[in-house]
PDB file of N, CA and C in Angstrom:
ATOM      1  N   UNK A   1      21.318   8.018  13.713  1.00  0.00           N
ATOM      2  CA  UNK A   1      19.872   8.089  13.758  1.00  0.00           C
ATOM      3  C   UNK A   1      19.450   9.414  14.376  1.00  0.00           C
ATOM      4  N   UNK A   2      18.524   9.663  13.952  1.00  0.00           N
ATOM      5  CA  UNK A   2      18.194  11.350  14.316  1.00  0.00           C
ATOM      6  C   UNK A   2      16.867  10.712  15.145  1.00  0.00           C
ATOM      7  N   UNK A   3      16.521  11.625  16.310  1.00  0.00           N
ATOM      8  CA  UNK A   3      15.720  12.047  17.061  1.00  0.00           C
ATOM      9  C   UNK A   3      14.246  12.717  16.676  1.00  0.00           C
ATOM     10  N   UNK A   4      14.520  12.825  15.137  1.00  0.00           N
ATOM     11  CA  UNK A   4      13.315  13.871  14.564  1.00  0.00           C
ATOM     12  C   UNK A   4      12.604  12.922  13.566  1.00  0.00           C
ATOM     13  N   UNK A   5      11.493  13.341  13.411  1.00  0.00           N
ATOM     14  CA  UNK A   5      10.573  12.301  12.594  1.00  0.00           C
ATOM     15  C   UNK A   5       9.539  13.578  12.030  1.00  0.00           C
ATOM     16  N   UNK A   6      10.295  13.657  10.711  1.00  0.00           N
ATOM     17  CA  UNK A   6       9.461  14.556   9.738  1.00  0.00           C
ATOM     18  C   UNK A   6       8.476  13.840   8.685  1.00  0.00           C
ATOM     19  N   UNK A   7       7.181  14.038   8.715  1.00  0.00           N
ATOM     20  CA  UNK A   7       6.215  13.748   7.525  1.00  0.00           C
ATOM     21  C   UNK A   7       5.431  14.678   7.229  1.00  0.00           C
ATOM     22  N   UNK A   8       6.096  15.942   6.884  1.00  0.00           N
ATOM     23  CA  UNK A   8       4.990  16.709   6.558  1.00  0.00           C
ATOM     24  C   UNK A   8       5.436  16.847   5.222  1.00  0.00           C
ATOM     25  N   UNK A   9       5.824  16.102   4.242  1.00  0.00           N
ATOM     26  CA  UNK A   9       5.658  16.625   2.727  1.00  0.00           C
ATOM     27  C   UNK A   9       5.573  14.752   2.178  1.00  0.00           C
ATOM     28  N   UNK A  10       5.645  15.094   0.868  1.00  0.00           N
ATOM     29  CA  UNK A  10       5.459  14.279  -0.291  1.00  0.00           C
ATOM     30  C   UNK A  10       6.560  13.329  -0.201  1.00  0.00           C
ATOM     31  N   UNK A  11       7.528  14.052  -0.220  1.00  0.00           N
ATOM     32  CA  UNK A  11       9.074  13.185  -0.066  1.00  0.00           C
ATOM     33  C   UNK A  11       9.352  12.471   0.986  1.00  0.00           C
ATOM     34  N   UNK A  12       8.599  12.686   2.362  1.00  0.00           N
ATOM     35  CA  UNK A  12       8.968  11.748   3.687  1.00  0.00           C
ATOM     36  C   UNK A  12       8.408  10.505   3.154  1.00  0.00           C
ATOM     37  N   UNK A  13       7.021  10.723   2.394  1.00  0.00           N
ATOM     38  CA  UNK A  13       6.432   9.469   2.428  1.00  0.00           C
ATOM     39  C   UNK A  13       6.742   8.791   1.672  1.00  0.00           C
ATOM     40  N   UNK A  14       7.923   9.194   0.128  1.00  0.00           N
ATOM     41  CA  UNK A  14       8.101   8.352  -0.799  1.00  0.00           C
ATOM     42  C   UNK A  14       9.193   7.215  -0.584  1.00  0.00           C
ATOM     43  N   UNK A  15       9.969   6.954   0.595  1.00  0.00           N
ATOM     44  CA  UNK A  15      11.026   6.341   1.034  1.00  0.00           C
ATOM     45  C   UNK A  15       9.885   5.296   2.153  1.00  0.00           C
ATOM     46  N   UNK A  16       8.991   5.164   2.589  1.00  0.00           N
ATOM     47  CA  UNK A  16       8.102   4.269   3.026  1.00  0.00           C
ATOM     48  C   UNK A  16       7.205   3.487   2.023  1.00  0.00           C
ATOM     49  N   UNK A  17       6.727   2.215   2.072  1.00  0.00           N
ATOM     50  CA  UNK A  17       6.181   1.286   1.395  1.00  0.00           C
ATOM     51  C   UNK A  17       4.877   1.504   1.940  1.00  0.00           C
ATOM     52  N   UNK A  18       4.028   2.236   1.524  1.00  0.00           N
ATOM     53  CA  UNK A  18       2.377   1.892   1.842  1.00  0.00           C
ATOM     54  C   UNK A  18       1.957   0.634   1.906  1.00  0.00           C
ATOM     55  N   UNK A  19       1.057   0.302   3.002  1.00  0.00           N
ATOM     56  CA  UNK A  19       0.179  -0.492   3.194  1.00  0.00           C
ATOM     57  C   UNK A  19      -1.304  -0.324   2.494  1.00  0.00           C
ATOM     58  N   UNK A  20      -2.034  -1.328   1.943  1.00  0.00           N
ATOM     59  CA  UNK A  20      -3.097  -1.221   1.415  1.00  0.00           C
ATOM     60  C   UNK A  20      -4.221  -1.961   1.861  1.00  0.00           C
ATOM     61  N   UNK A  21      -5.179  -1.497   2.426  1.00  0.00           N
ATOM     62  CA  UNK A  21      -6.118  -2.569   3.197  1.00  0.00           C
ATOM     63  C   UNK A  21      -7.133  -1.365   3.076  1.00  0.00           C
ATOM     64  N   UNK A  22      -8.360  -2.052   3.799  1.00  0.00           N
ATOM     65  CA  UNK A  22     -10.047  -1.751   3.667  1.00  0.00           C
ATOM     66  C   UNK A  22     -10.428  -2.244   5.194  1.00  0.00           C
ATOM     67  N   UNK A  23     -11.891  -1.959   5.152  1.00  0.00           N
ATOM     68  CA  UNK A  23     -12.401  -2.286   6.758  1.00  0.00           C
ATOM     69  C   UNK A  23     -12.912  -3.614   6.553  1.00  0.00           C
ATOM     70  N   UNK A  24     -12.726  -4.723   7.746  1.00  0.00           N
ATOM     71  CA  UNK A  24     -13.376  -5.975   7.561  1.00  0.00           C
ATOM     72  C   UNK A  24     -14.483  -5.784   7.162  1.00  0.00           C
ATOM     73  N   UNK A  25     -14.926  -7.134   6.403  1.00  0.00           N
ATOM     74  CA  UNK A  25     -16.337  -7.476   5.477  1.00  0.00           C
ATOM     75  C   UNK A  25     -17.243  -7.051   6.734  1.00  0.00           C
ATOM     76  N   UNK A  26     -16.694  -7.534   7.656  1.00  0.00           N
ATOM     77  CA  UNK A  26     -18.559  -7.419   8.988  1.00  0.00           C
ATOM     78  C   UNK A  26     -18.677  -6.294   9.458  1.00  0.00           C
ATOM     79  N   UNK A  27     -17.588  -5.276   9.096  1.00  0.00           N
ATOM     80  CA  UNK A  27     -18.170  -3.704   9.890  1.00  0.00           C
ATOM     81  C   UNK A  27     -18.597  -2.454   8.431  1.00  0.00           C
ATOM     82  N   UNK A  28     -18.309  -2.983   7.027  1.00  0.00           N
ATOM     83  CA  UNK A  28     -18.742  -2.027   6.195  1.00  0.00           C
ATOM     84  C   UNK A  28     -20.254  -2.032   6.369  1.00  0.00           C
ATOM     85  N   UNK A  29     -20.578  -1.026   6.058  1.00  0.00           N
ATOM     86  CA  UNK A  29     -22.012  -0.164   6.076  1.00  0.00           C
ATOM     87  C   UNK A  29     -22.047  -0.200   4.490  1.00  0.00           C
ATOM     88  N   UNK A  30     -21.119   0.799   3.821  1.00  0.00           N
ATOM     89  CA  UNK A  30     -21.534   1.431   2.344  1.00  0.00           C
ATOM     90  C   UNK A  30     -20.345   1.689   1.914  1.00  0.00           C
ATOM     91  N   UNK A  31     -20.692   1.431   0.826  1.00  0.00           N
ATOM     92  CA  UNK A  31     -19.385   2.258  -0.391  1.00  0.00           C
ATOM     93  C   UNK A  31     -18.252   0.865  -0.402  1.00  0.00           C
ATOM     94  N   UNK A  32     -17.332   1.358  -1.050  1.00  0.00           N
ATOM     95  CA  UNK A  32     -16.141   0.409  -1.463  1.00  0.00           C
ATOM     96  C   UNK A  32     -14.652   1.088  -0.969  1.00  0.00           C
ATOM     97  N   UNK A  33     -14.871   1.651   0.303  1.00  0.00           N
ATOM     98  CA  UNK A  33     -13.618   2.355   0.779  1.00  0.00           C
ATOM     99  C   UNK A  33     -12.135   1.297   0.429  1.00  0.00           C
ATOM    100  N   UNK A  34     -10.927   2.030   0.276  1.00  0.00           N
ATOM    101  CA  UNK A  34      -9.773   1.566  -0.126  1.00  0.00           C
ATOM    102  C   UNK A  34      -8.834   2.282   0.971  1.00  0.00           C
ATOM    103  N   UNK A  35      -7.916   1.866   2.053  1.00  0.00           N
ATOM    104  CA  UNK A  35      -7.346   2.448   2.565  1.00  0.00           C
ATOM    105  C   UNK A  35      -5.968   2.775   1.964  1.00  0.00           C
ATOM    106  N   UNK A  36      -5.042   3.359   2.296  1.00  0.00           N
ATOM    107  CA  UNK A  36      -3.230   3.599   2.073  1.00  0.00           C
ATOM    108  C   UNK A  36      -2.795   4.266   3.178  1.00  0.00           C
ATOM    109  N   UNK A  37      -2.297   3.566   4.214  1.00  0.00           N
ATOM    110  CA  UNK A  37      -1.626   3.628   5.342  1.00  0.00           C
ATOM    111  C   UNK A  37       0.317   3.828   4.988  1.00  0.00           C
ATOM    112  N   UNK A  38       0.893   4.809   5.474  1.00  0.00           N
ATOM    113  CA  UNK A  38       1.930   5.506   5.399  1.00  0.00           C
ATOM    114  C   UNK A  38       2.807   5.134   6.932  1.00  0.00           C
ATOM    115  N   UNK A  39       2.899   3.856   7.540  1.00  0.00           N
ATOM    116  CA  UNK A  39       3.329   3.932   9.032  1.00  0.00           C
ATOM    117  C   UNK A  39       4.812   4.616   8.632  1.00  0.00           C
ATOM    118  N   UNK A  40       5.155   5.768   9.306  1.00  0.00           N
ATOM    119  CA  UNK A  40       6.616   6.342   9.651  1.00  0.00           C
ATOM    120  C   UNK A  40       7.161   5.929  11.371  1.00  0.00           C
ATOM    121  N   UNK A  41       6.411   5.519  11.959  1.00  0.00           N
ATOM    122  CA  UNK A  41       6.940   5.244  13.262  1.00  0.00           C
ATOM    123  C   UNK A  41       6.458   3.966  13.952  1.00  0.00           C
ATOM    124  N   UNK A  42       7.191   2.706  14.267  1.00  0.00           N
ATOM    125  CA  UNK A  42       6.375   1.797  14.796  1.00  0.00           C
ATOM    126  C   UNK A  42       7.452   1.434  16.278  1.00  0.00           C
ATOM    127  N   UNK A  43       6.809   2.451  17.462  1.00  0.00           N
ATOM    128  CA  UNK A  43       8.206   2.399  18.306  1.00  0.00           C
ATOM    129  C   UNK A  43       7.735   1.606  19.575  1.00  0.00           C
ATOM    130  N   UNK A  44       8.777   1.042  20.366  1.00  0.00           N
ATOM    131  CA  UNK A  44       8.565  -0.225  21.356  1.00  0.00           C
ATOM    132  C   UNK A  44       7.532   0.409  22.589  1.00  0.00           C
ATOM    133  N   UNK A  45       6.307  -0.213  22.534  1.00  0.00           N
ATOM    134  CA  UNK A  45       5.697   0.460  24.036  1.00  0.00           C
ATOM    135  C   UNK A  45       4.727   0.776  23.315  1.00  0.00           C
ATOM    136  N   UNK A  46       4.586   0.113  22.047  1.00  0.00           N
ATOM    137  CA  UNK A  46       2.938   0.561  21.467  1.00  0.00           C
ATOM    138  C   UNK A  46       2.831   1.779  20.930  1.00  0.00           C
ATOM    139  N   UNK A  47       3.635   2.461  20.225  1.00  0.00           N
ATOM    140  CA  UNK A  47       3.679   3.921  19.923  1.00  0.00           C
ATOM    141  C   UNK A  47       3.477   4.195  17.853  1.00  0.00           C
ATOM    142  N   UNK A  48       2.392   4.366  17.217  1.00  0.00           N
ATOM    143  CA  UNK A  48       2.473   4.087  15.760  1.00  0.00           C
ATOM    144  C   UNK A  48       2.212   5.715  15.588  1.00  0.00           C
ATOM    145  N   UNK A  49       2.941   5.923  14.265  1.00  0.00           N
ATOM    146  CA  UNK A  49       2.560   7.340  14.037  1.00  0.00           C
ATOM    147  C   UNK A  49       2.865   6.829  12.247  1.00  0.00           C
ATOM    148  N   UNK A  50       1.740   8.082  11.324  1.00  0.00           N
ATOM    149  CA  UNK A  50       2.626   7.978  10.206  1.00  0.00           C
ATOM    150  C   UNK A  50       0.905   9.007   9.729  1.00  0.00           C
ATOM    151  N   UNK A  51       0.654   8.657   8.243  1.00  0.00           N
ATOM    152  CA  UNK A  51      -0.054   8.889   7.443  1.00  0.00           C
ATOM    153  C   UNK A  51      -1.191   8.234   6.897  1.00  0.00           C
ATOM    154  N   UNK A  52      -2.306   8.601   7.194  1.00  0.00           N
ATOM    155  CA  UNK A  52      -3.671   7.163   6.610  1.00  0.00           C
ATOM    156  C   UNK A  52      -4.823   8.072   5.711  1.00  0.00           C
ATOM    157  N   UNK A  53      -4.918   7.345   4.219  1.00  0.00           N
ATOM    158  CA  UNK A  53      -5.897   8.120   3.740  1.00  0.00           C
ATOM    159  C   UNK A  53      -6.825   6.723   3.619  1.00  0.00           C
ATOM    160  N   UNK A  54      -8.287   7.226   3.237  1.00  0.00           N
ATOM    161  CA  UNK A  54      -9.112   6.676   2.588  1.00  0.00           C
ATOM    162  C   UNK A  54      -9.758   7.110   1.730  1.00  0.00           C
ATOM    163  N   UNK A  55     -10.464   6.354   0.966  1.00  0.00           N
ATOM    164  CA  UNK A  55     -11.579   6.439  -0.330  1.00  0.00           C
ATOM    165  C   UNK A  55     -13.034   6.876   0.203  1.00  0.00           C
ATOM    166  N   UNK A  56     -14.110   7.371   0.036  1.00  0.00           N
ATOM    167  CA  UNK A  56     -15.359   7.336   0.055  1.00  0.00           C
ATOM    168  C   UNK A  56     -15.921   5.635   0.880  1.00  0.00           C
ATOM    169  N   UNK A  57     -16.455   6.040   1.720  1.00  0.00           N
ATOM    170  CA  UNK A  57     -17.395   4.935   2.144  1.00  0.00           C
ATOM    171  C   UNK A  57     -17.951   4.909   3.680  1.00  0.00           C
ATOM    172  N   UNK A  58     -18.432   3.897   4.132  1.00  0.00           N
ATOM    173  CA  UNK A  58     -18.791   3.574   5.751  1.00  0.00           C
ATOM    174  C   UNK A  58     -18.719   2.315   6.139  1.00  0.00           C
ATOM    175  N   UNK A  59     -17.818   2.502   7.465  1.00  0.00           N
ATOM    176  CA  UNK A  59     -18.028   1.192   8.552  1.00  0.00           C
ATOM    177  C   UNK A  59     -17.930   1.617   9.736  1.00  0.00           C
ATOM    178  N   UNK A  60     -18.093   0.586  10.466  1.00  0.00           N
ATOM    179  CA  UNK A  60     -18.203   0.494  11.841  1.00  0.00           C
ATOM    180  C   UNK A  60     -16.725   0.444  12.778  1.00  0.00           C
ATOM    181  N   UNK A  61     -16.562   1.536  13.741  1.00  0.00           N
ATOM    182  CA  UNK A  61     -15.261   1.300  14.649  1.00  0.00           C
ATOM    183  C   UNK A  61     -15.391   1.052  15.955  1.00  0.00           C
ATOM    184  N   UNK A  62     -14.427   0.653  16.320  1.00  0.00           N
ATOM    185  CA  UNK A  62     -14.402   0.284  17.813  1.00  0.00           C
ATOM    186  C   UNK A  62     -12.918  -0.007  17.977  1.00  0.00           C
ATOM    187  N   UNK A  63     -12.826   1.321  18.871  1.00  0.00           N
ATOM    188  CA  UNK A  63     -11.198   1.545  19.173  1.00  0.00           C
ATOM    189  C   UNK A  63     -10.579   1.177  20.923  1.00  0.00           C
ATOM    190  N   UNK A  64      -9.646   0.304  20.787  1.00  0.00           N
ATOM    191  CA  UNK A  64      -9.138  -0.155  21.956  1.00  0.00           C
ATOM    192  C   UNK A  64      -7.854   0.486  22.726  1.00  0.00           C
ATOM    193  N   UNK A  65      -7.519   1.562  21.712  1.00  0.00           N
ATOM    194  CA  UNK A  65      -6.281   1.838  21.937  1.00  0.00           C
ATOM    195  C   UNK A  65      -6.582   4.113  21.715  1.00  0.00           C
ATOM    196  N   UNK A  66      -5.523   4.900  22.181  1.00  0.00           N
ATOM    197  CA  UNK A  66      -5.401   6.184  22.375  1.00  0.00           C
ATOM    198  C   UNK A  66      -5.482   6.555  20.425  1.00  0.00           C
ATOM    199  N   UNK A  67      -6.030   7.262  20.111  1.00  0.00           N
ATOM    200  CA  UNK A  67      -5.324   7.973  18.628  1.00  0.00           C
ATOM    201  C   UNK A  67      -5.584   9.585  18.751  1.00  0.00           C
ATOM    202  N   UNK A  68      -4.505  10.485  18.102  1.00  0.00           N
ATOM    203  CA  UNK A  68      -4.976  11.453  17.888  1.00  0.00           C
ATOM    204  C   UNK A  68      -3.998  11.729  16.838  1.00  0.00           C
ATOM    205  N   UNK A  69      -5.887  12.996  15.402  1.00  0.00           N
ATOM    206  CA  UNK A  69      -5.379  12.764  14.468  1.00  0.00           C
ATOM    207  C   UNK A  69      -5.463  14.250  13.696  1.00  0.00           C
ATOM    208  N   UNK A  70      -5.067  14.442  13.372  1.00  0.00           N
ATOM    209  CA  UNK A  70      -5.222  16.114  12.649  1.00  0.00           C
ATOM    210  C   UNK A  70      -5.516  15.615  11.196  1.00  0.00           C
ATOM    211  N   UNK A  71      -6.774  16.163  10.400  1.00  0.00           N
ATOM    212  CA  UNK A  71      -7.386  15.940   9.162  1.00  0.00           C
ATOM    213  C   UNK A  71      -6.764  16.821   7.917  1.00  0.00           C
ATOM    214  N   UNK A  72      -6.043  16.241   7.051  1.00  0.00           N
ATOM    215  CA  UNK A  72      -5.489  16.761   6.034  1.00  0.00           C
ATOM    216  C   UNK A  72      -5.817  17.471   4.941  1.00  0.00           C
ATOM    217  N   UNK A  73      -6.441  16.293   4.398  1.00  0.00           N
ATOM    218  CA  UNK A  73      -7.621  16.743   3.554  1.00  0.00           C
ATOM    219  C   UNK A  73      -8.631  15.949   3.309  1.00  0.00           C
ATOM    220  N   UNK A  74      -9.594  16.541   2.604  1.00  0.00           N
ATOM    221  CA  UNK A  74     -11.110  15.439   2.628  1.00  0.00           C
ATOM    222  C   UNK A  74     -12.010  15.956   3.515  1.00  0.00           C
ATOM    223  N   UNK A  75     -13.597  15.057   3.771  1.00  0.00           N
ATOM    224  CA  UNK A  75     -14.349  15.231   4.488  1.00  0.00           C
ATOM    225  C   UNK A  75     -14.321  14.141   4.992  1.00  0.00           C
ATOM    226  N   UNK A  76     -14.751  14.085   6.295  1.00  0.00           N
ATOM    227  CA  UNK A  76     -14.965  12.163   7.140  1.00  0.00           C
ATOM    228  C   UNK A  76     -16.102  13.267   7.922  1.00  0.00           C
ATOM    229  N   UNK A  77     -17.166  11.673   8.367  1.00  0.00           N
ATOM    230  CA  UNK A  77     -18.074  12.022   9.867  1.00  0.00           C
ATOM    231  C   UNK A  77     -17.764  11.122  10.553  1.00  0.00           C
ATOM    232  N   UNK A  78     -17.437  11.205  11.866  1.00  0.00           N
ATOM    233  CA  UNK A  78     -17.224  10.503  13.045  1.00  0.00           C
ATOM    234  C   UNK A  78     -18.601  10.593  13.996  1.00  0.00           C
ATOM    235  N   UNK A  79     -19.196   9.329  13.776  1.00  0.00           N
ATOM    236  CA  UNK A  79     -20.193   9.528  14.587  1.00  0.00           C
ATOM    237  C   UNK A  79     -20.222   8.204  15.961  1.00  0.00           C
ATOM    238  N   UNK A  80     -19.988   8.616  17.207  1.00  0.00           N
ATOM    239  CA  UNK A  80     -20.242   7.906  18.639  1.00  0.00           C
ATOM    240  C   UNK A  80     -21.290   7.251  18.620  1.00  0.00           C
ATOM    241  N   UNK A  81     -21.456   5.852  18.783  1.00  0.00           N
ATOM    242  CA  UNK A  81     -23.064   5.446  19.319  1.00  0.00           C
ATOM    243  C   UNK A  81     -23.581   6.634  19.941  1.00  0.00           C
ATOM    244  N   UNK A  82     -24.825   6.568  19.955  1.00  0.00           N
ATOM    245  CA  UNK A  82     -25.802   7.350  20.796  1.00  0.00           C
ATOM    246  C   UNK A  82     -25.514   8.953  20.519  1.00  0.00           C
ATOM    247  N   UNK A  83     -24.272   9.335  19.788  1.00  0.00           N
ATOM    248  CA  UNK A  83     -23.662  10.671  19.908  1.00  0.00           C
ATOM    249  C   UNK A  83     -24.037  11.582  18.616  1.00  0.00           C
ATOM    250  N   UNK A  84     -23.616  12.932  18.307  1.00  0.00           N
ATOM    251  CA  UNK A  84     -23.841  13.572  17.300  1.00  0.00           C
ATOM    252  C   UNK A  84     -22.801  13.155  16.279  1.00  0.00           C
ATOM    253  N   UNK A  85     -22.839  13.250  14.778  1.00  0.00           N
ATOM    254  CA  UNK A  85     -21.756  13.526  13.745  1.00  0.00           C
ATOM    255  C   UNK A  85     -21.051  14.575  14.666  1.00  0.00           C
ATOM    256  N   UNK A  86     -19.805  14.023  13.951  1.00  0.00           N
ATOM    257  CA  UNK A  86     -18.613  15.180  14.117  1.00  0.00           C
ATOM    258  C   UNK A  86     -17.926  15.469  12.816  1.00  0.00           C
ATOM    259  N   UNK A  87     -18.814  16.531  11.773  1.00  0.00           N
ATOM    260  CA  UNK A  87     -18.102  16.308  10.721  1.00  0.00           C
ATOM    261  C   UNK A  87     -16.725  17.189  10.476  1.00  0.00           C
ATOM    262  N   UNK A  88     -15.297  16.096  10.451  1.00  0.00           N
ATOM    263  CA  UNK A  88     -14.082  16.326   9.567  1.00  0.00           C
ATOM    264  C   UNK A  88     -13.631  16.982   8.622  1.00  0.00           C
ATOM    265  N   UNK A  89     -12.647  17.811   8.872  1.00  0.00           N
ATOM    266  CA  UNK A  89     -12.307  18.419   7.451  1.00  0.00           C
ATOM    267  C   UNK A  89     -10.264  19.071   7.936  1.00  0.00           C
ATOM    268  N   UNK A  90     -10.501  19.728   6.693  1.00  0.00           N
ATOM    269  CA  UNK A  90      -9.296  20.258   6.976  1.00  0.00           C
ATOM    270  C   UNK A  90      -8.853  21.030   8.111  1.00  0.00           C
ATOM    271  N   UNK A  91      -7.774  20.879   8.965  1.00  0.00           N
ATOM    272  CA  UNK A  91      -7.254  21.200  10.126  1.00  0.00           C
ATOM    273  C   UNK A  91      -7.829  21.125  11.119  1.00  0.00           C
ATOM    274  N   UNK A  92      -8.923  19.817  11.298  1.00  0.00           N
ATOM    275  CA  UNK A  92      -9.715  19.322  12.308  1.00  0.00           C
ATOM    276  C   UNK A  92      -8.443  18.469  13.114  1.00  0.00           C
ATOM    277  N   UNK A  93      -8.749  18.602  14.286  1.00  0.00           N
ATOM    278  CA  UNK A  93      -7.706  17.690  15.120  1.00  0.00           C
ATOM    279  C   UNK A  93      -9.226  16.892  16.047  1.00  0.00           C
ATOM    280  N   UNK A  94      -8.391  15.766  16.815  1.00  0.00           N
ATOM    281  CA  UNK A  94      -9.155  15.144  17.099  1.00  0.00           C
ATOM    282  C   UNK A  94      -8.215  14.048  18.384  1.00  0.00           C
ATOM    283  N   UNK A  95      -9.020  13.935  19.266  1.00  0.00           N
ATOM    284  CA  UNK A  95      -8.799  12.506  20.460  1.00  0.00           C
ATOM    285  C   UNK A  95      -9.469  11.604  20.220  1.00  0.00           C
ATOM    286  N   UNK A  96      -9.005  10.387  20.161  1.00  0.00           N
ATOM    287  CA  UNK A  96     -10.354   9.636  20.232  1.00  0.00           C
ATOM    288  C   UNK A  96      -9.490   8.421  21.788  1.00  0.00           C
ATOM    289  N   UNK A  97     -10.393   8.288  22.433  1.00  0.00           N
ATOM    290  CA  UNK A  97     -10.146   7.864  23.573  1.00  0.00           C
ATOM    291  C   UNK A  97     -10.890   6.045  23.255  1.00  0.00           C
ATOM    292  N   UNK A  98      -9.959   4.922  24.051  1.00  0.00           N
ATOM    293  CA  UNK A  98     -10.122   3.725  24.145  1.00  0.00           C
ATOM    294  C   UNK A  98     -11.551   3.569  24.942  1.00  0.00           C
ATOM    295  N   UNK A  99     -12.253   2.809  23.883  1.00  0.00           N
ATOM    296  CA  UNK A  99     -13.606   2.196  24.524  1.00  0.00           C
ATOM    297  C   UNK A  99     -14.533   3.126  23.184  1.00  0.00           C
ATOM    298  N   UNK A 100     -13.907   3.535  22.566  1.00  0.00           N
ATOM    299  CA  UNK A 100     -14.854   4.708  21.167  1.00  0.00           C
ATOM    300  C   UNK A 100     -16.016   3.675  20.070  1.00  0.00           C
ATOM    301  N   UNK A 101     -16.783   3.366  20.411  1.00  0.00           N
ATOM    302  CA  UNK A 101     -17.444   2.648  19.124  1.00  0.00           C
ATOM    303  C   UNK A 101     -18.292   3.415  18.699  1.00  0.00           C
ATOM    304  N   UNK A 102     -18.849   3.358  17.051  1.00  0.00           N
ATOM    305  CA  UNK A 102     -19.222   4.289  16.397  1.00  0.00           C
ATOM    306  C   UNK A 102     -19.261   4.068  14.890  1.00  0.00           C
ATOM    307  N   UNK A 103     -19.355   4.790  13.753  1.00  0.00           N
ATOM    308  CA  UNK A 103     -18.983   4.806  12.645  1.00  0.00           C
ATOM    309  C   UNK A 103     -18.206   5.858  12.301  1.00  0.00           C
ATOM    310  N   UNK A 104     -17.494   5.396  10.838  1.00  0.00           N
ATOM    311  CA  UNK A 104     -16.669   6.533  10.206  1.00  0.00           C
ATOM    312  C   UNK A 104     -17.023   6.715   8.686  1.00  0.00           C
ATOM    313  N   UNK A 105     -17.476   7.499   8.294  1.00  0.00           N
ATOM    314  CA  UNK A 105     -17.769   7.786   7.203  1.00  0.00           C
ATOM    315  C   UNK A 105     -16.785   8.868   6.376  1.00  0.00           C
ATOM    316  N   UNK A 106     -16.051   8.312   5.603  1.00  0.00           N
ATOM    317  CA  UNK A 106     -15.411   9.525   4.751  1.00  0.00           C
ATOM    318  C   UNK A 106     -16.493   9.601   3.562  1.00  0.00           C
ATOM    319  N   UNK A 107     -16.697  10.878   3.433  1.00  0.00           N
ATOM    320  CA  UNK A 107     -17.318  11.789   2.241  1.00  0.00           C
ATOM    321  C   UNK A 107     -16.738  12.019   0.899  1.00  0.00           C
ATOM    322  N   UNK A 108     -15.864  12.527   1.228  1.00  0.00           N
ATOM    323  CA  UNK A 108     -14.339  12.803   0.570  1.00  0.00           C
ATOM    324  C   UNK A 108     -13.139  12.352   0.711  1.00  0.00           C
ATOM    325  N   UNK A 109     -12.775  11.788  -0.323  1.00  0.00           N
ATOM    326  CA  UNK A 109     -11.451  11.151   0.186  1.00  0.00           C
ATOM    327  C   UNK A 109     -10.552  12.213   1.092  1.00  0.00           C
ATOM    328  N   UNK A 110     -10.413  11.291   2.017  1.00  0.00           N
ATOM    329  CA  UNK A 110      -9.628  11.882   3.469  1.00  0.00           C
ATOM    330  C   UNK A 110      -8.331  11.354   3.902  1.00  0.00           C
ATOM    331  N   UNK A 111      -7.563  12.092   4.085  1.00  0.00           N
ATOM    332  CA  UNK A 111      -6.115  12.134   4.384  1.00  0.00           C
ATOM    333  C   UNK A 111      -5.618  12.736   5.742  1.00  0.00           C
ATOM    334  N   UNK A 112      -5.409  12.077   6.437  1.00  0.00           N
ATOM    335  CA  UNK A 112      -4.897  12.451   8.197  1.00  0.00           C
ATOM    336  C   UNK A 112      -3.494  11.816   8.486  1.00  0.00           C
ATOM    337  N   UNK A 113      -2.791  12.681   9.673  1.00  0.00           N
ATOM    338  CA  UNK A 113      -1.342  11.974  10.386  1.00  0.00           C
ATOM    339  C   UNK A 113      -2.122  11.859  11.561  1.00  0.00           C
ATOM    340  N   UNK A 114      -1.492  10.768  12.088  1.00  0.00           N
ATOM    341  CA  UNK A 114      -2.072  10.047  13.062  1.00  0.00           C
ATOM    342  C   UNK A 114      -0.853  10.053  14.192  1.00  0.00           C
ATOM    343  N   UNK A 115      -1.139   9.596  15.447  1.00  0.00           N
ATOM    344  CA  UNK A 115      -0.729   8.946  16.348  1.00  0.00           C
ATOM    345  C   UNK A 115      -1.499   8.057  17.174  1.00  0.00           C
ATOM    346  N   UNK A 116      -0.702   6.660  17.211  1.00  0.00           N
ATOM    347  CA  UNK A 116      -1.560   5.548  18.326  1.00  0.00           C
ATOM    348  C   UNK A 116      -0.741   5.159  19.171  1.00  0.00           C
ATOM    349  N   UNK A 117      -1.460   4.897  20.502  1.00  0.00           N
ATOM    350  CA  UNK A 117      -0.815   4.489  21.773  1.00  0.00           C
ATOM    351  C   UNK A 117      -1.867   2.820  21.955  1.00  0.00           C
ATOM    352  N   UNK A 118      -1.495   2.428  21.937  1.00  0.00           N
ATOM    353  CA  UNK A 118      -1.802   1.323  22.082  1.00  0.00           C
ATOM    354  C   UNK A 118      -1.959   1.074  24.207  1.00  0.00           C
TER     355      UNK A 118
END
């Protein structure tokens, strides 16, 4: 077992089984978003890393746990209660800190690697 955990091309991700899911019925806003989640890492102590795109649309988040995510491709707005848009794009990186509620709007289908700490 190697120590290294590469996903930066086409081929890391074709040896993983995507996940396919959407945002629960009670937090969509708009659109008909479609997710495809790429997990490459699910390690003991709450640690997820891998690949997550979505389709066009809006819902509502509320995050309990650490993520940080560098934006691949696409447009998304991340907007905080009470806070400004933060609009997403390519080679946007990002924290989002536990206790975050808000919406997420992808524009453009959007493609990010992630990390979560649970």
């Amino acid at each position: 077992m190697t120590h290294i955990l590469n996903f930066k091309s086409e081929g890391d991700l074709a040896a993983v089984q995507p996940e396919e899911g959407a945002p629960a019925p009670g937090r969509l806003i708009s659109g008909d978003p479609k997710f495809t989640t790429w997990n490459l890492e699910e390690a003991s102590g709450g640690i997820y890393a891998g690949i997550w795109q979505s389709t066009p649309g809006k819902w509502r988040v509320d995050y309990d746990e650490w993520e940080y995510f560098h934006i691949l491709e696409g447009h998304s707005i991340l907007t905080e209660e009470g806070g400004q848009p933060v609009h997403l794009r390519p080679g946007d990186r990002q924290i989002i800190r536990p206790g975050f509620k808000g919406t997420w709007e992808v524009v453009k289908t959007t493609r990010k690697d992630y990390v979560i700490r649970l």
